[in-house]
N, C-alpha and C. Protein backbone atom coordinates (compact mmCIF):
# COMPACT_ATOMS: atom_id res chain seq x y z
N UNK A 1 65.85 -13.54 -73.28
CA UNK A 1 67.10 -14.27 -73.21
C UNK A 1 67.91 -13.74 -72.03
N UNK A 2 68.24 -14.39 -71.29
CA UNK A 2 68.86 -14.43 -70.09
C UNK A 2 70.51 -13.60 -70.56
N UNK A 3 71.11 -12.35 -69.89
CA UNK A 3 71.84 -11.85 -70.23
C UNK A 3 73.42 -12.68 -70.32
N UNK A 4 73.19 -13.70 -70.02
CA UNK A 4 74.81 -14.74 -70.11
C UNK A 4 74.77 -15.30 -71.40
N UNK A 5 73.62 -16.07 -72.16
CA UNK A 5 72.94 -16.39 -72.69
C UNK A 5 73.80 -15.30 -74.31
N UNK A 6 72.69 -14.11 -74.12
CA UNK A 6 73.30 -13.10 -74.85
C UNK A 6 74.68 -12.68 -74.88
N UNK A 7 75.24 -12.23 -74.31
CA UNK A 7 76.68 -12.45 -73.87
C UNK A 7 77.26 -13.17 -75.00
N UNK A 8 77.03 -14.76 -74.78
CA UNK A 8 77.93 -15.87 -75.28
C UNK A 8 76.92 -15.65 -76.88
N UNK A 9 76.05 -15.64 -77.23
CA UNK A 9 75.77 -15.59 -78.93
C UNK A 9 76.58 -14.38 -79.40
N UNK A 10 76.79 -13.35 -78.53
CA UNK A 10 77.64 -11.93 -79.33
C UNK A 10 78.80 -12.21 -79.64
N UNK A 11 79.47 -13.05 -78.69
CA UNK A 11 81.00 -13.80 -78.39
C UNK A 11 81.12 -14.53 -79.95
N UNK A 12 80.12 -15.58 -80.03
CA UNK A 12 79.80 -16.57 -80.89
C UNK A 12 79.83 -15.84 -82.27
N UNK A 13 79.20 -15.28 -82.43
CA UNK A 13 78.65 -14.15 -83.72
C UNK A 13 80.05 -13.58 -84.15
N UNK A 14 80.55 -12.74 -83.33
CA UNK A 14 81.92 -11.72 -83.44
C UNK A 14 82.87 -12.45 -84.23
N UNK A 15 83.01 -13.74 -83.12
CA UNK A 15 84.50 -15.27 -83.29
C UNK A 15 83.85 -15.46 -85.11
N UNK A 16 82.86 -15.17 -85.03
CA UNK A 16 82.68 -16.07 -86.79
C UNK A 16 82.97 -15.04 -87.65
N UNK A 17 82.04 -13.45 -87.09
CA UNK A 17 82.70 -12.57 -88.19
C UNK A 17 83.85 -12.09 -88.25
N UNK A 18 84.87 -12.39 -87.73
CA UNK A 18 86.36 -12.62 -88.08
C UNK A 18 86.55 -13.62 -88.48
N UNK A 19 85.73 -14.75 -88.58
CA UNK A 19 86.35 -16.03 -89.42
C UNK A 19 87.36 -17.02 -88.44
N UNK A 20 87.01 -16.80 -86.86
CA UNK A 20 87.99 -18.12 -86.14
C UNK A 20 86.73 -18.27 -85.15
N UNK A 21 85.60 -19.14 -85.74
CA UNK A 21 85.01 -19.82 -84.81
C UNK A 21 85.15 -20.21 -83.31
N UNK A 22 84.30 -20.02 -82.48
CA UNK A 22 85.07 -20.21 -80.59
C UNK A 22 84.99 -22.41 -80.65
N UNK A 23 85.75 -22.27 -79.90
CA UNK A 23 85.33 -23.25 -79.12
C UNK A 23 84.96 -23.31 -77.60
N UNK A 24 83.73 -24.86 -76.92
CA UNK A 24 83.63 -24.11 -75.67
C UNK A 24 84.07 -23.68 -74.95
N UNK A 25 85.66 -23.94 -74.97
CA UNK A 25 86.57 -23.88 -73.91
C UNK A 25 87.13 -22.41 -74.10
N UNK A 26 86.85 -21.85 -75.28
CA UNK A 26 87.41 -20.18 -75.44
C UNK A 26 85.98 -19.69 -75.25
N UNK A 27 84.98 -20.11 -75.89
CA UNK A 27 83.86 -19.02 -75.05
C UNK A 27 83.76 -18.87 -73.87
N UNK A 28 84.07 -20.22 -72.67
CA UNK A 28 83.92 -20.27 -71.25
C UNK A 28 85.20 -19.24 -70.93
N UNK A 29 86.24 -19.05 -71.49
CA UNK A 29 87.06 -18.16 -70.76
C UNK A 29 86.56 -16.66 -71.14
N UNK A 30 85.94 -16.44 -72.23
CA UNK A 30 85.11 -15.28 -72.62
C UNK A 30 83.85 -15.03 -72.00
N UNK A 31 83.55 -15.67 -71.30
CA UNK A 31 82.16 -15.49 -70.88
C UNK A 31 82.39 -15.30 -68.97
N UNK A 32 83.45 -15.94 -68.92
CA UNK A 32 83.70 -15.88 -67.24
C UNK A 32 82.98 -17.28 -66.81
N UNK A 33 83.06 -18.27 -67.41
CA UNK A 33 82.19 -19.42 -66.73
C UNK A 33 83.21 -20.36 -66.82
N UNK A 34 82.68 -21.79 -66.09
CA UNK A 34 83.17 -22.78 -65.89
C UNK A 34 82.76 -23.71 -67.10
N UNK A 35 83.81 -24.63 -67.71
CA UNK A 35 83.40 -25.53 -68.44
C UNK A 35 82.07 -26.04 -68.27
N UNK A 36 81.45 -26.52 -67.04
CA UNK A 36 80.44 -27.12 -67.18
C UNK A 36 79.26 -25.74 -67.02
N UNK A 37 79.79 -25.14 -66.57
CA UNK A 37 78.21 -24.10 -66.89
C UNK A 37 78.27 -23.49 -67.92
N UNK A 38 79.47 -23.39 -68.95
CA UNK A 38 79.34 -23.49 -70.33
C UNK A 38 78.47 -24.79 -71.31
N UNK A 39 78.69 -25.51 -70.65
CA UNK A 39 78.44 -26.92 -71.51
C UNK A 39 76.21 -26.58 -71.24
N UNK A 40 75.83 -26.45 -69.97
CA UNK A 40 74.40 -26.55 -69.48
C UNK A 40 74.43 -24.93 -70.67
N UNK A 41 74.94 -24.05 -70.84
CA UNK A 41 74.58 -22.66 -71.40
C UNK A 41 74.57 -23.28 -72.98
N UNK A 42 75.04 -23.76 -73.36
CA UNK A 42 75.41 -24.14 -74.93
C UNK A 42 74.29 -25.21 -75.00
N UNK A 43 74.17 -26.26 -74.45
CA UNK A 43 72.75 -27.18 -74.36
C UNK A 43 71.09 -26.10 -74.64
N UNK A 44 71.62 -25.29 -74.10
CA UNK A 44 69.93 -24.02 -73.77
C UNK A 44 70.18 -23.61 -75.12
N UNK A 45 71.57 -22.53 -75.67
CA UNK A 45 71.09 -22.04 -76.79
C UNK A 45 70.93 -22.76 -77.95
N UNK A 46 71.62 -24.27 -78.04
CA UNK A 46 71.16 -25.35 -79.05
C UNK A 46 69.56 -25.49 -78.92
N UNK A 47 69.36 -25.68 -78.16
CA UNK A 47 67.81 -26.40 -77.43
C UNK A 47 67.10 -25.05 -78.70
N UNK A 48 66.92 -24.03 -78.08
CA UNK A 48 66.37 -22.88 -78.40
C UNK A 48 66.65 -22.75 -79.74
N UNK A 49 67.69 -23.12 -80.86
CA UNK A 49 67.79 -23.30 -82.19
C UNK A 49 68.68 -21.89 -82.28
N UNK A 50 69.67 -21.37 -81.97
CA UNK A 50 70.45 -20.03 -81.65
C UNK A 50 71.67 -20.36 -81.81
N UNK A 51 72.24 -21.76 -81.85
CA UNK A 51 73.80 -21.92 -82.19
C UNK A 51 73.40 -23.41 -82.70
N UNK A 52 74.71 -24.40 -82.85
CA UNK A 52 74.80 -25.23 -83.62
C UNK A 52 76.17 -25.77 -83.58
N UNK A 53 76.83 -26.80 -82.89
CA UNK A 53 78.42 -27.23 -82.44
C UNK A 53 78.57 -28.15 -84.04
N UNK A 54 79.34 -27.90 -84.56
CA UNK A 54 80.13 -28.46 -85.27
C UNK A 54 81.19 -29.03 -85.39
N UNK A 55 81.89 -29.58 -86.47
CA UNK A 55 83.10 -30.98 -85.80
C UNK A 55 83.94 -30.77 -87.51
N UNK A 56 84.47 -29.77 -88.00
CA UNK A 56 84.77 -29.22 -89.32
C UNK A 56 85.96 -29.56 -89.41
N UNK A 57 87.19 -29.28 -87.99
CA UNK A 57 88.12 -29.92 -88.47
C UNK A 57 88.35 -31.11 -88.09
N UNK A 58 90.09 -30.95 -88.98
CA UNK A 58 90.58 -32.52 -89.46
C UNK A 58 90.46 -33.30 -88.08
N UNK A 59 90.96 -32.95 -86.96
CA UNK A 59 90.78 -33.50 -85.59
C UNK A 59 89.07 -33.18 -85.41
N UNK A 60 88.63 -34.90 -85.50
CA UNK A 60 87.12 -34.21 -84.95
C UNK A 60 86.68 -34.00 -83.35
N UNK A 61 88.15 -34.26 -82.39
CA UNK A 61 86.94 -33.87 -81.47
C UNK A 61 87.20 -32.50 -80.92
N UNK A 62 87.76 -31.34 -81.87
CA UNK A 62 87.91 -30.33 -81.76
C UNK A 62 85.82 -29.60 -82.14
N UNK A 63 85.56 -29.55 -81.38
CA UNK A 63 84.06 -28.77 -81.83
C UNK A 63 83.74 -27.16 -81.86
N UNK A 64 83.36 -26.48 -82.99
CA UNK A 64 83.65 -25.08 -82.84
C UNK A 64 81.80 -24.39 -83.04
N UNK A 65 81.87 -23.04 -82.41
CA UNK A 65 80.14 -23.14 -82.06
C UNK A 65 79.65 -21.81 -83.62
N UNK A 66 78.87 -21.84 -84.07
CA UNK A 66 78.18 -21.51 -84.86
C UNK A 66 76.61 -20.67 -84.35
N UNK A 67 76.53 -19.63 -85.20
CA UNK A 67 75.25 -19.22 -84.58
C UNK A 67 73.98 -19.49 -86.03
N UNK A 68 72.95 -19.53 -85.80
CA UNK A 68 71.99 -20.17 -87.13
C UNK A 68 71.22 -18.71 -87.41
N UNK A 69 70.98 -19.08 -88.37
CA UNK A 69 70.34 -18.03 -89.22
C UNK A 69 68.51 -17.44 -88.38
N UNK A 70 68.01 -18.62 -87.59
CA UNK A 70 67.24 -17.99 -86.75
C UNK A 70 67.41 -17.04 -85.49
N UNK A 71 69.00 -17.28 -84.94
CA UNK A 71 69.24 -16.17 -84.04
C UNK A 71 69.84 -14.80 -84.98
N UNK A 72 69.88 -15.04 -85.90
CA UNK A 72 70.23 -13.57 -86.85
C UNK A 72 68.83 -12.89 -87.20
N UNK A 73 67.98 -13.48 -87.39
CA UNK A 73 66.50 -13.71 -87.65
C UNK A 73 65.67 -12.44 -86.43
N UNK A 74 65.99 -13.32 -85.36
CA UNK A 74 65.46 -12.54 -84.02
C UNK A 74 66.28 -11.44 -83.73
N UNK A 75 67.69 -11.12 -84.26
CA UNK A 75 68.38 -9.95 -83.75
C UNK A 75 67.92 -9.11 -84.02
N UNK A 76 67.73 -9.49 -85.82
CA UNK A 76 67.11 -8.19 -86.56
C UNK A 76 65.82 -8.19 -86.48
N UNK A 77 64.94 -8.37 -85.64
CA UNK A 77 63.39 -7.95 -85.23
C UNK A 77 64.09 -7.19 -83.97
N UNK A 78 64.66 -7.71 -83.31
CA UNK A 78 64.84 -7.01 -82.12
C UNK A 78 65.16 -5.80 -82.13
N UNK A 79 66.24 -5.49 -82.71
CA UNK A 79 67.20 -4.21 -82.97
C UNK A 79 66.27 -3.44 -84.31
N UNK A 80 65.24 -3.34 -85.26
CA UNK A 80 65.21 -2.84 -85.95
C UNK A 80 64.74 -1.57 -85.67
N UNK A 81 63.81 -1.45 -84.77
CA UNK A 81 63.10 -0.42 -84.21
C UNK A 81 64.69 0.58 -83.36
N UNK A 82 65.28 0.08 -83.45
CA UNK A 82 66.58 1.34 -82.72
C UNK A 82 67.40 1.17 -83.79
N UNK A 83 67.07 0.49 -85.02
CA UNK A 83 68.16 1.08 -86.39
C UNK A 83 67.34 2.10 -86.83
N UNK A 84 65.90 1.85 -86.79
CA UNK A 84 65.31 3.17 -87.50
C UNK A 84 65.44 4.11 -86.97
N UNK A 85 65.39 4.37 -85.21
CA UNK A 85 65.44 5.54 -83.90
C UNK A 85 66.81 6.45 -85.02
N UNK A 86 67.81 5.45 -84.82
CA UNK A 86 69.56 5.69 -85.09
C UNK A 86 69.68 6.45 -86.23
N UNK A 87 68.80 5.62 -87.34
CA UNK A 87 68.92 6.12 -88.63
C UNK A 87 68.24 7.94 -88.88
N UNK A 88 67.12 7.89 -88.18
CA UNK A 88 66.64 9.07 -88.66
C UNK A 88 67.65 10.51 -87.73
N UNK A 89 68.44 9.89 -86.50
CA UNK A 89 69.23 10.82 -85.99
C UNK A 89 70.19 10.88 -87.22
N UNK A 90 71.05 10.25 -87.53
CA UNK A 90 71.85 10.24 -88.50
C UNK A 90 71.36 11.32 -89.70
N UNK A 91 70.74 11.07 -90.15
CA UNK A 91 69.84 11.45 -91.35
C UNK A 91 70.27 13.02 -91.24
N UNK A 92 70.50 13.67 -90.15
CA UNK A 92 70.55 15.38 -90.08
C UNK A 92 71.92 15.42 -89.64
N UNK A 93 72.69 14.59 -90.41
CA UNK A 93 74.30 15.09 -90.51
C UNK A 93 74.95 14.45 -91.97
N UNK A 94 75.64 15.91 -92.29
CA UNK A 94 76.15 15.60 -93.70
C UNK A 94 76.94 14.53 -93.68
N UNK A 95 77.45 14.15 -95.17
CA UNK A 95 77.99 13.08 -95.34
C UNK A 95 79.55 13.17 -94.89
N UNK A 96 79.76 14.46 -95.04
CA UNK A 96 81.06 14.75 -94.45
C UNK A 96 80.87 14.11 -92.93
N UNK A 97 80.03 15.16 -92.43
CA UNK A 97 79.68 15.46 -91.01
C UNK A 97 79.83 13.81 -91.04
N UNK A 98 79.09 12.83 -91.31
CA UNK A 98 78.98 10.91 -91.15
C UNK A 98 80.18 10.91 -91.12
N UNK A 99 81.27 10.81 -91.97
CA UNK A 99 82.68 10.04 -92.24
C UNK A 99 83.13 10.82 -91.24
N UNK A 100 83.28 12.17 -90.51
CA UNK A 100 84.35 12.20 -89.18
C UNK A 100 83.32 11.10 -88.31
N UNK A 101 82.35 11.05 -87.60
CA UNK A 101 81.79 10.58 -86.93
C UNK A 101 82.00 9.01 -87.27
N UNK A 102 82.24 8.42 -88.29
CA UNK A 102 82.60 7.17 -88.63
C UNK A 102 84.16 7.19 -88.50
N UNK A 103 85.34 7.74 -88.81
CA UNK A 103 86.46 7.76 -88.36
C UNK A 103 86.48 7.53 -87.18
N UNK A 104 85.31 8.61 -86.15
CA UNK A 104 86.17 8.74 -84.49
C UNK A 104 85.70 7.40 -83.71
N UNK A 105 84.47 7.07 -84.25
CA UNK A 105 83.91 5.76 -83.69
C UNK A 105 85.00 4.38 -84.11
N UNK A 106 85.72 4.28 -85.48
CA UNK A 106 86.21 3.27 -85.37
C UNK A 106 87.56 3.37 -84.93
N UNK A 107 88.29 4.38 -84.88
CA UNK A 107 89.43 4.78 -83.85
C UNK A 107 89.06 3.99 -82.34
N UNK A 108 87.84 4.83 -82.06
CA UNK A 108 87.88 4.02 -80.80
C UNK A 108 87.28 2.48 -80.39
N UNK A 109 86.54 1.79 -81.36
CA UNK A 109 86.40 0.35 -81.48
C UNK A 109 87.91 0.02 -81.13
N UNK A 110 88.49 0.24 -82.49
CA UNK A 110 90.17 -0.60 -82.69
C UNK A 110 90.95 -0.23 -81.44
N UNK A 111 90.81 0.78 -80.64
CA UNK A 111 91.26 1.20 -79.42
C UNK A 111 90.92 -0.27 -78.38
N UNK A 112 89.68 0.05 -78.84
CA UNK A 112 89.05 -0.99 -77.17
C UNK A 112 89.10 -2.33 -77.66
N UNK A 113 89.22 -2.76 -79.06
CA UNK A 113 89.31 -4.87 -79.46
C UNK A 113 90.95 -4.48 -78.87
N UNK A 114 91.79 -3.78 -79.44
CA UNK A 114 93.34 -4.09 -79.05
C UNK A 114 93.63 -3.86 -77.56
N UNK A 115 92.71 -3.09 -76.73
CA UNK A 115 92.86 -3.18 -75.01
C UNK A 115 92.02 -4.36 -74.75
N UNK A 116 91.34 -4.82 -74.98
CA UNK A 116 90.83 -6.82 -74.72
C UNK A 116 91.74 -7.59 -75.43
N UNK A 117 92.25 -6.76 -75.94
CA UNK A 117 93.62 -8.38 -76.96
C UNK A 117 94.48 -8.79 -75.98
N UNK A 118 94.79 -6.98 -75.36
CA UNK A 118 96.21 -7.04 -74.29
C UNK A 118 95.78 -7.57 -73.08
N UNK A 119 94.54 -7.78 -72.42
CA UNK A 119 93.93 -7.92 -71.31
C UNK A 119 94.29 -9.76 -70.60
């Protein structure tokens, strides 16, 4: 998968697991593209079966993008072999030792979504 490609399904994925779906016109400003090389990028990952435009609200020609259960499918083949790498590092730190290391990591997530909020 072409790294723009990827890019815009992470965009796609994220917008849903917060629960405010993109539309193309907010992924194209998230992605750095132009409406229409959004529109040819969204044609490829439909084509490929990886997203899915929908028409949910009351205004239908508001369309918001969706990712399908086959690009969740391929993530997790992709990534499993570096959850197991991850996991067995993990594995030789206490549970204490986990929860600071889980504190300092999401300190600095919420650091860096609220410096792209302000951006």
């Amino acid at each position: 998968m072409h790294a723009t490609d990827a890019a815009a399904v992470v965009e796609i994925i994220n917008a849903e697991q917060h629960g405010r779906p993109l539309t193309p016109a907010r992924l194209a400003e998230r992605v750095s593209l132009t409406t229409g090389a959004t529109s040819i990028l969204l044609n490829r990952l439909e084509q490929a079966g990886h997203i899915v435009r929908t028409r949910e609200h009351t205004d239908r020609r508001i369309v918001t993008l969706h990712s399908t259960p086959a690009i969740h499918a391929a993530a997790a083949t992709f990534y499993e072999p570096l959850g197991d790498q991850l996991g067995a590092v993990l594995a030789d730190y206490s549970p204490a030792e986990l929860d600071l290391i889980e504190t300092a990591v999401e300190l600095l997530r919420s650091t860096m979504v609220a410096y792209m909020e302000d951006s």
